[in-house]
PDB file of N, CA and C in Angstrom:
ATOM      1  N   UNK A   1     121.859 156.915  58.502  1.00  0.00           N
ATOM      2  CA  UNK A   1     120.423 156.949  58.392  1.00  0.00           C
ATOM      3  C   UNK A   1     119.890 155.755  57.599  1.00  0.00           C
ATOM      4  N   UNK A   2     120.864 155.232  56.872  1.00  0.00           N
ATOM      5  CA  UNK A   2     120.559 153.933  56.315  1.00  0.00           C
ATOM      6  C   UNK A   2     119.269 152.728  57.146  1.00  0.00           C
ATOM      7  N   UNK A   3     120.087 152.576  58.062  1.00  0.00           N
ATOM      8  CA  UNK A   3     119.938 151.367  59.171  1.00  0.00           C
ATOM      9  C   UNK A   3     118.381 152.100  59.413  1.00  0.00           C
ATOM     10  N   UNK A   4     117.849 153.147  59.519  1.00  0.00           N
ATOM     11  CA  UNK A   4     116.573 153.453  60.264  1.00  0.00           C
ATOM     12  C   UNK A   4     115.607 153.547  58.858  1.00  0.00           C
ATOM     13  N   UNK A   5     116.122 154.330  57.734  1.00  0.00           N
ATOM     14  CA  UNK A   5     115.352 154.211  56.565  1.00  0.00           C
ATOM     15  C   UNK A   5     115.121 152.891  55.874  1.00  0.00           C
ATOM     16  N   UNK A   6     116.043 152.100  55.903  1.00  0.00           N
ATOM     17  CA  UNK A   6     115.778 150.312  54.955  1.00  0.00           C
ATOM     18  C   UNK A   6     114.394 150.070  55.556  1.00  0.00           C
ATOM     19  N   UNK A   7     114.481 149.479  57.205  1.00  0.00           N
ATOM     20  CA  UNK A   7     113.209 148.739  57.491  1.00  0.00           C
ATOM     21  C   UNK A   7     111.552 149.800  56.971  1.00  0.00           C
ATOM     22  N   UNK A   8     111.767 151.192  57.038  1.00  0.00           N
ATOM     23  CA  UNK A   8     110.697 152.177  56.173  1.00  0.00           C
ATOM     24  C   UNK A   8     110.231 151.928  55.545  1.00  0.00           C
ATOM     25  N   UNK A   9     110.973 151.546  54.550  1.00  0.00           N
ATOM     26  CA  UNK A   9     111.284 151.746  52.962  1.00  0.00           C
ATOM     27  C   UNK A   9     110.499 150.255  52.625  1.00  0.00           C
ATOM     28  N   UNK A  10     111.340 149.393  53.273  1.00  0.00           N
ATOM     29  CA  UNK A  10     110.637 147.891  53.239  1.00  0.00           C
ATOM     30  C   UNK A  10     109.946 146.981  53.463  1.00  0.00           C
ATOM     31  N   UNK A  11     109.563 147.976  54.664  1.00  0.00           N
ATOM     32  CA  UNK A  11     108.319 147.176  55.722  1.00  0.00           C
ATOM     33  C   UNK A  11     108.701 145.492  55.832  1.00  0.00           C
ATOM     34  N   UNK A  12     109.892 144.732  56.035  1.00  0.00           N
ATOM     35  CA  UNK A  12     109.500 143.305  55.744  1.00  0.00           C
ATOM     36  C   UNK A  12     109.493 142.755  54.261  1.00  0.00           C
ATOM     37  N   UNK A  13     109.308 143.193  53.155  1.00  0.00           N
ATOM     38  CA  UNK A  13     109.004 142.714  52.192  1.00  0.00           C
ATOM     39  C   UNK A  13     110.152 141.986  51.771  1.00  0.00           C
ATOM     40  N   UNK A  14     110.288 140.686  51.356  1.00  0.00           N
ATOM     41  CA  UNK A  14     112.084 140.185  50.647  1.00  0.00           C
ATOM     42  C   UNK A  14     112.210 140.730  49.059  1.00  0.00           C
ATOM     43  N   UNK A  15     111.047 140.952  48.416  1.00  0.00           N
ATOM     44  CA  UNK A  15     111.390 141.652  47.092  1.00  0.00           C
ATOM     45  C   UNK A  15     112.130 143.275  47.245  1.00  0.00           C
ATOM     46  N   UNK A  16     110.917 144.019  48.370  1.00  0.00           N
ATOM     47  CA  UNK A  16     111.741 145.367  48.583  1.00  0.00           C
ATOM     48  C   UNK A  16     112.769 144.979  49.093  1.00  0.00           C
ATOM     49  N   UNK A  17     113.401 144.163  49.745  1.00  0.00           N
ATOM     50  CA  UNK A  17     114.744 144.291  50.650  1.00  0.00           C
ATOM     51  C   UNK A  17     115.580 143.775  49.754  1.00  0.00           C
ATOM     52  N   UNK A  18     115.651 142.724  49.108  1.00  0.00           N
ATOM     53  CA  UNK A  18     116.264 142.323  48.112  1.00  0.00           C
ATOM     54  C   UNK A  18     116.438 143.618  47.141  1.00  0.00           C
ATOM     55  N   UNK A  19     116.170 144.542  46.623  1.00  0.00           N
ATOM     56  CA  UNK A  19     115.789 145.361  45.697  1.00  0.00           C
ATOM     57  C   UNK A  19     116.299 146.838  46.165  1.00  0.00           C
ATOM     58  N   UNK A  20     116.062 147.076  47.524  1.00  0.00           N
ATOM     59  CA  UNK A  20     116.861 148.008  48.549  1.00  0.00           C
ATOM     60  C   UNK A  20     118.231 147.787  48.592  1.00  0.00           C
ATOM     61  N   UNK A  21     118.436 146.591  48.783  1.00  0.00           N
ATOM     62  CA  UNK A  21     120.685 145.935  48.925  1.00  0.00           C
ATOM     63  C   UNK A  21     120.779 146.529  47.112  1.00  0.00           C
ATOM     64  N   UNK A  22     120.316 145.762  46.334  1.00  0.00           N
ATOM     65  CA  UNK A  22     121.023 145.703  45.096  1.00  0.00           C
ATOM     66  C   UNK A  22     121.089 147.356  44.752  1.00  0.00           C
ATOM     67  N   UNK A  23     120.205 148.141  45.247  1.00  0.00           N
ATOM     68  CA  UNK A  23     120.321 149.634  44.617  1.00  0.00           C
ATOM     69  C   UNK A  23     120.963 149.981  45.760  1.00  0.00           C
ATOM     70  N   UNK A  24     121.165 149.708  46.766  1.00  0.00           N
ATOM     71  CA  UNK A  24     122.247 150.405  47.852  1.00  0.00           C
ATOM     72  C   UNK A  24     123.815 150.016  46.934  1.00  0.00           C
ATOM     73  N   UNK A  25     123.802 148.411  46.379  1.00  0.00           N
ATOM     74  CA  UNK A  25     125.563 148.236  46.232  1.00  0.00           C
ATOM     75  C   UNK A  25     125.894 149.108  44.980  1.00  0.00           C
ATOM     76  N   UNK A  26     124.859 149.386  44.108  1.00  0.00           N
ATOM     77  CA  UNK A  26     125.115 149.309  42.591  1.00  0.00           C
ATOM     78  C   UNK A  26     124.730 150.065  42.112  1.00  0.00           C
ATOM     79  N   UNK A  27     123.572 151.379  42.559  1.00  0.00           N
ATOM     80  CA  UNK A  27     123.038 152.710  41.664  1.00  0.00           C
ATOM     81  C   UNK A  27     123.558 153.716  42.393  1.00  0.00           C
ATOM     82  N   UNK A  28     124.532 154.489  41.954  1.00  0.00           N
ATOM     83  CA  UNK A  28     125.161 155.485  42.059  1.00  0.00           C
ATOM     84  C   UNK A  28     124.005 156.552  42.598  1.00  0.00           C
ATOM     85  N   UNK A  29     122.902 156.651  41.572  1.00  0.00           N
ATOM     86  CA  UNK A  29     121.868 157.891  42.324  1.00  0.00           C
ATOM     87  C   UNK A  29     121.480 157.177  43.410  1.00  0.00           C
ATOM     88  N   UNK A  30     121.175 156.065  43.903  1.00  0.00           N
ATOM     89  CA  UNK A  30     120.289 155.546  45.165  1.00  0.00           C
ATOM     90  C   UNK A  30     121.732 156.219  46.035  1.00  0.00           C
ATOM     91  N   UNK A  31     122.727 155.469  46.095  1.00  0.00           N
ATOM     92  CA  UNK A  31     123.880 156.022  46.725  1.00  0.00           C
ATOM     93  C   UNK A  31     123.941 157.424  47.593  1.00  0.00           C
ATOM     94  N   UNK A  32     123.706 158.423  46.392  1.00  0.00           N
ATOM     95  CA  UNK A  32     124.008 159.651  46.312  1.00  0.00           C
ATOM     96  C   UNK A  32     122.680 160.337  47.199  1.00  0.00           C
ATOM     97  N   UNK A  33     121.208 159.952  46.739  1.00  0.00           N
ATOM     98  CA  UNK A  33     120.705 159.888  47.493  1.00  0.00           C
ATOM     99  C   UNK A  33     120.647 159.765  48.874  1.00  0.00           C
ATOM    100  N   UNK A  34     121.127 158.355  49.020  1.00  0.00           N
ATOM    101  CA  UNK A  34     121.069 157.914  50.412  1.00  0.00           C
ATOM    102  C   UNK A  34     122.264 159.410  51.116  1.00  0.00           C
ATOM    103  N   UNK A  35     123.443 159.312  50.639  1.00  0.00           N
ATOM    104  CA  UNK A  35     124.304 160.295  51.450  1.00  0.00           C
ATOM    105  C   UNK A  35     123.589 161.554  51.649  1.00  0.00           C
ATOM    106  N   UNK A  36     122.872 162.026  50.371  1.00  0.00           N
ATOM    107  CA  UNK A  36     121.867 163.256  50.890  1.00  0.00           C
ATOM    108  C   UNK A  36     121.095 163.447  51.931  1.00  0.00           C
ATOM    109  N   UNK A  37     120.257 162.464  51.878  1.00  0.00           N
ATOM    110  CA  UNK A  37     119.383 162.105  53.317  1.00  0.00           C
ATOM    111  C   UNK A  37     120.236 161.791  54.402  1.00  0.00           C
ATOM    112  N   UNK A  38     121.337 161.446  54.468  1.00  0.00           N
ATOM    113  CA  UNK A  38     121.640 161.288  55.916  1.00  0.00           C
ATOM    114  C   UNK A  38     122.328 162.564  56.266  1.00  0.00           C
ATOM    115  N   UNK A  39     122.674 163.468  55.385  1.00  0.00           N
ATOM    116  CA  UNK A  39     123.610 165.199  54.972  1.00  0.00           C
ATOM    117  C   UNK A  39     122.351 166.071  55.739  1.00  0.00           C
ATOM    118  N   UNK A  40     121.254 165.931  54.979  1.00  0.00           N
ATOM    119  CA  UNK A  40     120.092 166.500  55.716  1.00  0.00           C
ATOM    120  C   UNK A  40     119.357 166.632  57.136  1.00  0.00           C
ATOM    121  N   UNK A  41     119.127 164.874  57.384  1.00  0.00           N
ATOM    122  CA  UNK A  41     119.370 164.843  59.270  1.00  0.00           C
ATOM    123  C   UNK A  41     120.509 165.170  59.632  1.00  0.00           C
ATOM    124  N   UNK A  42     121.719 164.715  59.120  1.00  0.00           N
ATOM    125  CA  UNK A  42     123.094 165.588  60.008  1.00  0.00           C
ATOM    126  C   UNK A  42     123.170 166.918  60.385  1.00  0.00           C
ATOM    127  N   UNK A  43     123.108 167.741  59.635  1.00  0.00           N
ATOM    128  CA  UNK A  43     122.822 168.712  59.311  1.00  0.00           C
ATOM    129  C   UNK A  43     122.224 169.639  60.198  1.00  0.00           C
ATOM    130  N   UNK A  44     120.750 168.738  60.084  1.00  0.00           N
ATOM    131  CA  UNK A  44     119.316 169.238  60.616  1.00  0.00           C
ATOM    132  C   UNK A  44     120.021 169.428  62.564  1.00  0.00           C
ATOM    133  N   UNK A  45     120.680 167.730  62.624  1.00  0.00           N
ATOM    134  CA  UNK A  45     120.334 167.478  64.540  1.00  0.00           C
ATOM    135  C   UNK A  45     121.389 168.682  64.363  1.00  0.00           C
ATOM    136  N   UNK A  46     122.481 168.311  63.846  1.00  0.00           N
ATOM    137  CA  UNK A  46     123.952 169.233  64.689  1.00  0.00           C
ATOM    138  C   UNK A  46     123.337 170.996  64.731  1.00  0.00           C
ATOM    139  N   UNK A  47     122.321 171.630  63.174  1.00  0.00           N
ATOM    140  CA  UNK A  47     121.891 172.934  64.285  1.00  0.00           C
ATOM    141  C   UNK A  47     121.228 172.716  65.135  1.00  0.00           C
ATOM    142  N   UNK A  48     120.460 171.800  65.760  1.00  0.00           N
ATOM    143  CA  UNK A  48     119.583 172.018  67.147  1.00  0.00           C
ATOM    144  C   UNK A  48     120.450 171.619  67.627  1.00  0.00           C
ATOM    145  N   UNK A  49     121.677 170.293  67.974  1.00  0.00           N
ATOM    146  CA  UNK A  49     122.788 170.773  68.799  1.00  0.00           C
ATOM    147  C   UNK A  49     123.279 172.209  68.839  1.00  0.00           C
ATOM    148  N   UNK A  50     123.678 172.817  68.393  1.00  0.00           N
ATOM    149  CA  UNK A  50     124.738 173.947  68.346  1.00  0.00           C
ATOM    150  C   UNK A  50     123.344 175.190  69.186  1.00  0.00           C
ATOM    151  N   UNK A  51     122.565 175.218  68.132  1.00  0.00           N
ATOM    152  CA  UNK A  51     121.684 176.310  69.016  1.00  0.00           C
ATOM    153  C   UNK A  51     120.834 175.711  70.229  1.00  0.00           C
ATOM    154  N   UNK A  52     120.526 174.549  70.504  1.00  0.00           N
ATOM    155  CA  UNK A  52     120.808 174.514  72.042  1.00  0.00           C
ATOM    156  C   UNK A  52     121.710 174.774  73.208  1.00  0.00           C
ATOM    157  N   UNK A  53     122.867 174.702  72.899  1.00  0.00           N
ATOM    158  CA  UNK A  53     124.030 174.826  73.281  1.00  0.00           C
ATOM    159  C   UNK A  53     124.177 176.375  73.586  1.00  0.00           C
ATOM    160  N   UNK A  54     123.680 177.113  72.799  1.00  0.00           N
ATOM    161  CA  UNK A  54     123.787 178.639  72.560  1.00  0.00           C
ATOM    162  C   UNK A  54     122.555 179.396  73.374  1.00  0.00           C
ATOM    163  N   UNK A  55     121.809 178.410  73.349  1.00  0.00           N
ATOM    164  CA  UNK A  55     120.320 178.821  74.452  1.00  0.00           C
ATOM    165  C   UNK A  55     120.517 178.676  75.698  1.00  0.00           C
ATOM    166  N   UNK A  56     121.169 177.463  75.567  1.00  0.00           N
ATOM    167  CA  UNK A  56     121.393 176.696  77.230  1.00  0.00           C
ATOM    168  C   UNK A  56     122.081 177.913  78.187  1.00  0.00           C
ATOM    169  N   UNK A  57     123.140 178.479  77.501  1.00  0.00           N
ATOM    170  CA  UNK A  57     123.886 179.619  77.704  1.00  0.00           C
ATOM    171  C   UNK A  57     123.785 181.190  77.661  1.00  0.00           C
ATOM    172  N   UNK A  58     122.234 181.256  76.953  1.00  0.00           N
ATOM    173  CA  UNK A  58     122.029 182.633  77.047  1.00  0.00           C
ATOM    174  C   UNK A  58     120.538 182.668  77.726  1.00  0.00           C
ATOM    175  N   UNK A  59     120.055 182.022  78.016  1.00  0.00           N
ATOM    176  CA  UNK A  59     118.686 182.108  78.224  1.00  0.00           C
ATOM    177  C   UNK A  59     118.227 181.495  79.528  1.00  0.00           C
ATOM    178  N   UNK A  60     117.282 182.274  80.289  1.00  0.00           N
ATOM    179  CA  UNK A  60     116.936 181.464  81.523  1.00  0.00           C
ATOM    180  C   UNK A  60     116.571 180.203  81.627  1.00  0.00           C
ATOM    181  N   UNK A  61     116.825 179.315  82.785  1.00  0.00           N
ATOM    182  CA  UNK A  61     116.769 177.680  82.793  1.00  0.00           C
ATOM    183  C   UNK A  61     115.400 177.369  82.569  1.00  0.00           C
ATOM    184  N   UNK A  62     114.235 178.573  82.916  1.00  0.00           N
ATOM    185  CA  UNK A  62     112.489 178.477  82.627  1.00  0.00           C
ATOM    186  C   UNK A  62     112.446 178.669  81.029  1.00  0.00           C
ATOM    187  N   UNK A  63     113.011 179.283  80.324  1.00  0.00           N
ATOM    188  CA  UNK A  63     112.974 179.032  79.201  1.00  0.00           C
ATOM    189  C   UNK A  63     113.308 178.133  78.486  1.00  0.00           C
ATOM    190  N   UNK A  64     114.654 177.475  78.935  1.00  0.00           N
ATOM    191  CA  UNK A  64     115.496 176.718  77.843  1.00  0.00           C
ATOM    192  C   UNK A  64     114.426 175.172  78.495  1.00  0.00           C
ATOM    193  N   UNK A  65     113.102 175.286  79.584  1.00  0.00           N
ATOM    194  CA  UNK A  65     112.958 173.740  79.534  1.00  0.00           C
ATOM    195  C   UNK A  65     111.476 173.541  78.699  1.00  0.00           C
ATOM    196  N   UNK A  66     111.038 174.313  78.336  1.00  0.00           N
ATOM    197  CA  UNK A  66     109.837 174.507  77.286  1.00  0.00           C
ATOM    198  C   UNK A  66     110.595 174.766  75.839  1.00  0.00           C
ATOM    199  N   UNK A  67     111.682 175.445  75.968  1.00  0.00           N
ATOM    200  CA  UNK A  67     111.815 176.106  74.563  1.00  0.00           C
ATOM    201  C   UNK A  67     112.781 174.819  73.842  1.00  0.00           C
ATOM    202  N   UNK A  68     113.214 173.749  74.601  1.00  0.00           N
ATOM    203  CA  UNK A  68     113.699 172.564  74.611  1.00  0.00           C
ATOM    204  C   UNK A  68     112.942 171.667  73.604  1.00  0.00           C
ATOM    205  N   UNK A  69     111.930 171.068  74.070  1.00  0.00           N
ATOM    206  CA  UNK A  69     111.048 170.316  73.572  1.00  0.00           C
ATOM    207  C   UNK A  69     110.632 171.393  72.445  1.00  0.00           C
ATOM    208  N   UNK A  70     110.274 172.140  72.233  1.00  0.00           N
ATOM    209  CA  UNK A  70     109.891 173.191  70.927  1.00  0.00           C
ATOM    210  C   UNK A  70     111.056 172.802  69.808  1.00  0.00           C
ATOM    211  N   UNK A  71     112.258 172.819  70.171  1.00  0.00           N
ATOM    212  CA  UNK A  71     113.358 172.962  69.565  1.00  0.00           C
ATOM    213  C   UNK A  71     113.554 171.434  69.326  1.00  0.00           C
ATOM    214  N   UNK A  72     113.404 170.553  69.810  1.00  0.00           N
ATOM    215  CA  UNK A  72     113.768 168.837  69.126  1.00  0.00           C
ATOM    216  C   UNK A  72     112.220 168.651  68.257  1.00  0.00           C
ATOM    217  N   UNK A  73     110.833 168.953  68.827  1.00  0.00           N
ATOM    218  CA  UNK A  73     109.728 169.021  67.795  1.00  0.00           C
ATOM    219  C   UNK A  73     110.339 169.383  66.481  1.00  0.00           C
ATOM    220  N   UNK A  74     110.954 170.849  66.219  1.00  0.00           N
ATOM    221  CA  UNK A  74     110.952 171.546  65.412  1.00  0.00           C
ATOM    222  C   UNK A  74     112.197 171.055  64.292  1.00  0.00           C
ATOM    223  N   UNK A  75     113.264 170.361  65.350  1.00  0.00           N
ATOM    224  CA  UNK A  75     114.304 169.539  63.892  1.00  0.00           C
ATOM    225  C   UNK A  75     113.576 168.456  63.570  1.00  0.00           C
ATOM    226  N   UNK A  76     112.687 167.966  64.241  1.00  0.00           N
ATOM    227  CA  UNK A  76     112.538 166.315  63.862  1.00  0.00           C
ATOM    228  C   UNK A  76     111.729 166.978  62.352  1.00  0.00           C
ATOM    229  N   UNK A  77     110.548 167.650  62.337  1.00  0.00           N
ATOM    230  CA  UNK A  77     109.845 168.076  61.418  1.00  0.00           C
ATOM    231  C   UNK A  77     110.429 168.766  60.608  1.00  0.00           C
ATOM    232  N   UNK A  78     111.913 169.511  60.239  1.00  0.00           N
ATOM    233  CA  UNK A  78     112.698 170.027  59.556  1.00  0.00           C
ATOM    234  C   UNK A  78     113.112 168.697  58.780  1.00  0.00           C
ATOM    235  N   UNK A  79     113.259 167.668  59.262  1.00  0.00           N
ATOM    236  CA  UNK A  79     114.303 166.620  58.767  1.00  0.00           C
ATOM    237  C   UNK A  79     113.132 165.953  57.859  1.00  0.00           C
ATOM    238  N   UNK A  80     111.968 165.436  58.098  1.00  0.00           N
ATOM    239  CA  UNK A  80     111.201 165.216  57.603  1.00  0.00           C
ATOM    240  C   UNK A  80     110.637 165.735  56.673  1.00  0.00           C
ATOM    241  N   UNK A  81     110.509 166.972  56.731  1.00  0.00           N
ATOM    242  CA  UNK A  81     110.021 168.213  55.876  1.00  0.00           C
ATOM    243  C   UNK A  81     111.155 168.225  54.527  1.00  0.00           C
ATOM    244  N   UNK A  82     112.472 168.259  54.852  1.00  0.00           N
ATOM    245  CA  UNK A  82     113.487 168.319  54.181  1.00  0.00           C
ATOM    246  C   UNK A  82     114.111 167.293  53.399  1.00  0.00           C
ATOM    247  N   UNK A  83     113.939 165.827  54.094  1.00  0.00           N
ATOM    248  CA  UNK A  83     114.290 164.643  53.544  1.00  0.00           C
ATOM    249  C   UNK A  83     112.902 164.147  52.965  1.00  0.00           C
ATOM    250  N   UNK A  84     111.808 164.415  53.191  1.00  0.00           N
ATOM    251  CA  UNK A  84     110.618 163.564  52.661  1.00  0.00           C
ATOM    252  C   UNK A  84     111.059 163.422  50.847  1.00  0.00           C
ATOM    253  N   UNK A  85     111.367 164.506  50.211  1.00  0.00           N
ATOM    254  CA  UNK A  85     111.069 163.907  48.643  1.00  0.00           C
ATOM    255  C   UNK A  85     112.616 163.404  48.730  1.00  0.00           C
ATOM    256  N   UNK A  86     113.442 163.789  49.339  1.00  0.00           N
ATOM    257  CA  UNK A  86     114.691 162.569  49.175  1.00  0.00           C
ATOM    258  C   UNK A  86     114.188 160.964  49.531  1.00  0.00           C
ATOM    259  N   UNK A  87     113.630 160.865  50.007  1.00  0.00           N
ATOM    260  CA  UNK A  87     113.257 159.497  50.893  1.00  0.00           C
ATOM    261  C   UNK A  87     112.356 159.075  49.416  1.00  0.00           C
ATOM    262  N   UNK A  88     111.028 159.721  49.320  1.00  0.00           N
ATOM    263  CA  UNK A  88     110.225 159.591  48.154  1.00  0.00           C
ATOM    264  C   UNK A  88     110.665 158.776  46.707  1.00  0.00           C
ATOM    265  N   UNK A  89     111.865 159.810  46.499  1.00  0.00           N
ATOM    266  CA  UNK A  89     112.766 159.178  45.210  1.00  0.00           C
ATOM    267  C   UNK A  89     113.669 158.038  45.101  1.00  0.00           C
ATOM    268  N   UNK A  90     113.549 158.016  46.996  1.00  0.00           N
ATOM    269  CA  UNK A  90     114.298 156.373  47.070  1.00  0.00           C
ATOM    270  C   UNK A  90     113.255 155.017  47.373  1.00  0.00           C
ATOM    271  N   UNK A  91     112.614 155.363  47.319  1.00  0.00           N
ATOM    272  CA  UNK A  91     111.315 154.406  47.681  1.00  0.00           C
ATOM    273  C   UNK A  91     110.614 154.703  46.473  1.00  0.00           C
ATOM    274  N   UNK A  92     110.689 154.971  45.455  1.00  0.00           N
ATOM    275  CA  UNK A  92     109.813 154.917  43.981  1.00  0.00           C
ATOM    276  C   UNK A  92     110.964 153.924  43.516  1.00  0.00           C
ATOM    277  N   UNK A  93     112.374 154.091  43.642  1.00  0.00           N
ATOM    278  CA  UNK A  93     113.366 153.669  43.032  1.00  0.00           C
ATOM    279  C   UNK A  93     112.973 152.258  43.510  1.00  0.00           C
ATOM    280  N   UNK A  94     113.451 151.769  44.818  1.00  0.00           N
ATOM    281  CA  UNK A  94     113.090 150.644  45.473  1.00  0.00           C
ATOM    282  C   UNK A  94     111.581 149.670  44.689  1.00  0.00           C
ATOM    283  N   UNK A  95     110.693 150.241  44.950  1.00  0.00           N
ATOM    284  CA  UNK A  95     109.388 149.853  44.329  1.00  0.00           C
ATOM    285  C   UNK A  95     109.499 149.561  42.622  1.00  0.00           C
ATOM    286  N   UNK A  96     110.535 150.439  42.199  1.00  0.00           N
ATOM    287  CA  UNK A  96     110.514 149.894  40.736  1.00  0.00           C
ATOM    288  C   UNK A  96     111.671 148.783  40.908  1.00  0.00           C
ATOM    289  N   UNK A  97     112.587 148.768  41.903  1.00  0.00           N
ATOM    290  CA  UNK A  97     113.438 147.583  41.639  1.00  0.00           C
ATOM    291  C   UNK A  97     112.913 146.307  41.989  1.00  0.00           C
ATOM    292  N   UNK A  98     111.784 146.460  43.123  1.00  0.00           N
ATOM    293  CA  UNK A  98     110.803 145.077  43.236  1.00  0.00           C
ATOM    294  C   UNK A  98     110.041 144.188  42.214  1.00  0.00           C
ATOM    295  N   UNK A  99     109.853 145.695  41.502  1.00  0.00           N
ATOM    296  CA  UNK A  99     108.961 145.241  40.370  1.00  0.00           C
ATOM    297  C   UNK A  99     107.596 145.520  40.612  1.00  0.00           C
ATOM    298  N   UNK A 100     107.046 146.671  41.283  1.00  0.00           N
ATOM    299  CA  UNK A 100     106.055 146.992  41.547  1.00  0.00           C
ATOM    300  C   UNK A 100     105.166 148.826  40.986  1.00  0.00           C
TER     301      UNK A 100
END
């Protein structure tokens, strides 16, 4: 989740990006962080894998193609919902390593 959160986090900036690497190589909490947030989307997709998988198989094909799109809406906004103050605490971190 790294690779999709940096450009977020940094919009472009070389102070944030500069400031993003050095707390990615060297702060143990940014670290720990970061593995959290990507624990959280992992997490998040593999149950809508698994209980799709479990729908696909118990439920009529008119259901599973509405209840589909309900079900990827509903992790994306879990992951978000769930990672937002992880993300938050890495982007205050970032912003103070810019110097901002």
């Amino acid at each position: 989740m790294t690779a999709g959160l940096r450009p977020m986090m940094t919009k472009g900036d070389p102070a944030k990006e500069a400031a993003f690497s050095q707390l990615s190589a060297g702060s143990p909490r940014f670290g720990r962080l970061e593995r959290i947030f990507s624990a959280v989307w992992g997490v998040t997709l593999l149950t809508e894998c698994v209980t799709r998988v479990i729908c696909a198989f118990t439920l009529p094909v008119n259901t599973m193609v509405w209840l589909s799109t309900v079900m990827t809406i509903s992790a994306i906004g879990a992951g978000v919902i769930i990672g937002g103050p992880i993300s938050g605490s890495m982007r205050k971190m970032v912003l103070l390593g810019a110097g901002r």
